[in-house]
C-alpha atoms as a PDB file:
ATOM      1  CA  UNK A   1      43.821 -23.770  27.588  1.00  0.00           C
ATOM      2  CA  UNK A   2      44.280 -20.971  25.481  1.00  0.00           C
ATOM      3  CA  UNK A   3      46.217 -22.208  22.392  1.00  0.00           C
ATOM      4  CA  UNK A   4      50.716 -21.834  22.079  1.00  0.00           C
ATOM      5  CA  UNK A   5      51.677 -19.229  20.483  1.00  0.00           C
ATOM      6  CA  UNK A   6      55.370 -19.759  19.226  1.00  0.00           C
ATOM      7  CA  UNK A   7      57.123 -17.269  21.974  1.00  0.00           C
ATOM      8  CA  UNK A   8      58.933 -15.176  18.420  1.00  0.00           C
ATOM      9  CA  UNK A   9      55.338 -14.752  16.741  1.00  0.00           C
ATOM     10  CA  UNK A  10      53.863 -12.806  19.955  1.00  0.00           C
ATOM     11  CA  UNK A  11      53.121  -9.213  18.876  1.00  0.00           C
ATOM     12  CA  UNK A  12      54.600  -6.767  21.385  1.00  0.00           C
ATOM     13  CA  UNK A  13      52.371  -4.412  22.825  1.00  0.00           C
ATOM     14  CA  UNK A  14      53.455  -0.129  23.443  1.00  0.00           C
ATOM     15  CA  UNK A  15      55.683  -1.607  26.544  1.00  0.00           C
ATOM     16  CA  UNK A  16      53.405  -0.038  29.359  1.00  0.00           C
ATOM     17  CA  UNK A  17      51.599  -2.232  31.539  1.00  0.00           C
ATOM     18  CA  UNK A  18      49.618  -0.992  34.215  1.00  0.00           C
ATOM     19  CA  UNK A  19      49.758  -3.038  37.694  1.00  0.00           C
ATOM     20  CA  UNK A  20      46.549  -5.347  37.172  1.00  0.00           C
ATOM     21  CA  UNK A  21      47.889  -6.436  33.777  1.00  0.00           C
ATOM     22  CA  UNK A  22      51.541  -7.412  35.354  1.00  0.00           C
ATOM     23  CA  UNK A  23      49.965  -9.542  37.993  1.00  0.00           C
ATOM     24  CA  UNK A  24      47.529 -10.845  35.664  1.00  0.00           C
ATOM     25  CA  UNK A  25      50.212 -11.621  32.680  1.00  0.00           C
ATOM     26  CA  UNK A  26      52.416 -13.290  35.734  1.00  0.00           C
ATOM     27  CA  UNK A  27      49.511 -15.415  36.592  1.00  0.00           C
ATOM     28  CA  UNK A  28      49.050 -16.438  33.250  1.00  0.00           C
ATOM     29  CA  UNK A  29      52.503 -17.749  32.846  1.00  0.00           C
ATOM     30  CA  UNK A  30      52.460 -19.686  36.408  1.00  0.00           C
ATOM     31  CA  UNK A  31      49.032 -21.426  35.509  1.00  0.00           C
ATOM     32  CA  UNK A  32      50.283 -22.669  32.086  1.00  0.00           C
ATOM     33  CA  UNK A  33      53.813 -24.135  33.716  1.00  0.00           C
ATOM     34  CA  UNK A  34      55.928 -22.127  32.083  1.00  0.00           C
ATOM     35  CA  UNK A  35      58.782 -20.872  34.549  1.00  0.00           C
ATOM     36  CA  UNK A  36      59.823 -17.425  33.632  1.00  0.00           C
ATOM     37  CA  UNK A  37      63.654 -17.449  32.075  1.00  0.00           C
ATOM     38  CA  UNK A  38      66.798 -17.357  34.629  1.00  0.00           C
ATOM     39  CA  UNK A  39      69.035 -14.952  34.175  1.00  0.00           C
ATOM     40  CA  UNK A  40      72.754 -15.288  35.007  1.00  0.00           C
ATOM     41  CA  UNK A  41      73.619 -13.807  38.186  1.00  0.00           C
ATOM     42  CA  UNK A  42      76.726 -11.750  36.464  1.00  0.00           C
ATOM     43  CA  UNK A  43      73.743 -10.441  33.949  1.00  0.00           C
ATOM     44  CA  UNK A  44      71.010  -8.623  36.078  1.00  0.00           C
ATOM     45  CA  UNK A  45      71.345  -4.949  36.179  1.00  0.00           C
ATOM     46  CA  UNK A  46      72.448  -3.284  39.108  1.00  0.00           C
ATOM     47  CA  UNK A  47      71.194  -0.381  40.304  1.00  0.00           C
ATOM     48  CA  UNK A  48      72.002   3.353  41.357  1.00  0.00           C
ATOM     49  CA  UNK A  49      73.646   1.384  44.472  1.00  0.00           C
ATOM     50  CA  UNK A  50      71.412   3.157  47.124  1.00  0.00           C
ATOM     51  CA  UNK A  51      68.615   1.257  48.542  1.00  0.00           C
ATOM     52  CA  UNK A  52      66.285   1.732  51.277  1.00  0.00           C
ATOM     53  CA  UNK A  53      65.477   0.138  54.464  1.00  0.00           C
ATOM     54  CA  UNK A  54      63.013  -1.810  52.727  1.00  0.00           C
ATOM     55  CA  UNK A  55      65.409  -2.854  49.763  1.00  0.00           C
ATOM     56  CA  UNK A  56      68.192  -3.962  52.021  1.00  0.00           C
ATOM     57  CA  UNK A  57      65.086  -6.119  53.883  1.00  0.00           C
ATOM     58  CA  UNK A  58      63.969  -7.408  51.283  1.00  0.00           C
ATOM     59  CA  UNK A  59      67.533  -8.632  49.542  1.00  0.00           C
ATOM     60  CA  UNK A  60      68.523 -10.288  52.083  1.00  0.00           C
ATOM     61  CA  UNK A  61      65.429 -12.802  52.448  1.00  0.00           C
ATOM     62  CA  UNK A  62      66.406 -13.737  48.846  1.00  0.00           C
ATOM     63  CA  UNK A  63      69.438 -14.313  50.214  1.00  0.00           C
ATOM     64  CA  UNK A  64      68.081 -16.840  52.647  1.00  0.00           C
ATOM     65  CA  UNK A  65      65.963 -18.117  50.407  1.00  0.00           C
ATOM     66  CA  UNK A  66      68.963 -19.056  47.926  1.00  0.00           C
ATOM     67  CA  UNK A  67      70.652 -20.856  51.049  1.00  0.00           C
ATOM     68  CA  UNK A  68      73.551 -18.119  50.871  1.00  0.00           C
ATOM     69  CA  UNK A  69      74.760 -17.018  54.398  1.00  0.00           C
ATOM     70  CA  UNK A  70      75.323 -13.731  55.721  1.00  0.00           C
ATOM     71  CA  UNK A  71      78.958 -14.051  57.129  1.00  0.00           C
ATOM     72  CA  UNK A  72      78.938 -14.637  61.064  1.00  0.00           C
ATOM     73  CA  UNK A  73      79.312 -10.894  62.885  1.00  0.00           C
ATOM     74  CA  UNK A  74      79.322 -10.938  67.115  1.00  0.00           C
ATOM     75  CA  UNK A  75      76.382  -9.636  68.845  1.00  0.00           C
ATOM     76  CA  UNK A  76      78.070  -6.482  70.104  1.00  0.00           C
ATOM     77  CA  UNK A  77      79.028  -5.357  66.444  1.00  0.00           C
ATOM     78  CA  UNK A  78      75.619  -6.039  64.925  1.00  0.00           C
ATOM     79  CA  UNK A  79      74.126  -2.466  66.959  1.00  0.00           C
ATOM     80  CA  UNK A  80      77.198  -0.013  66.082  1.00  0.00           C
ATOM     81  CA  UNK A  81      76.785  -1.204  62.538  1.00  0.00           C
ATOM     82  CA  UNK A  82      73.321  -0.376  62.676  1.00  0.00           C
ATOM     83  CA  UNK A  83      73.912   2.812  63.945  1.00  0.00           C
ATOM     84  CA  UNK A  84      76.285   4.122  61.675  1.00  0.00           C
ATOM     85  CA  UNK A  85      74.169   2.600  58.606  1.00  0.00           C
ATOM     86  CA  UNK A  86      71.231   4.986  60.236  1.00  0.00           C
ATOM     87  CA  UNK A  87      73.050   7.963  60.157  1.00  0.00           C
ATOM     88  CA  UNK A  88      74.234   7.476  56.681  1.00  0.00           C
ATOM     89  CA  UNK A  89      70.443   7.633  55.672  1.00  0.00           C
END
């Protein structure tokens, strides 16, 4: 194992990372046990409030994940909502 560095004594790099490093930096903190910091759900940053197809997919499988539940809608609302939710984009 690499040795601890006290987390206030690590030097900050310029603040870019290029893709490879991310991963590699995230990998490095998963092999070593060290779970990377909750943050309060009233705290995380919300965005421009538009979000893709892909977004919206992708949000609500952390929702599942979390064991939150999408309220109950009837079958023959769920394809008029989809509709109108196309034609917005």
């Amino acid at each position: 194992m690499p040795p601890m560095i006290p987390h206030d004594q690590i030097q900050k790099g310029s603040g870019t990372m290029d893709a490879h490093t991310v991963s590699r930096e995230a990998f490095k903190g998963l092999s070593s046990g060290r779970m990377p910091p909750v943050i309060p759900h009233d705290q995380i940053q919300k965005g421009s409030g538009t979000m893709d197809a892909h977004t919206v997919s992708r949000e609500t499988f952390k929702g599942n994940r979390v064991q939150r539940v999408a309220p109950f809608m009837p079958n023959d609302q769920i394809s008029s909502i989809a509709e109108l939710t196309c034609a917005k984009v």
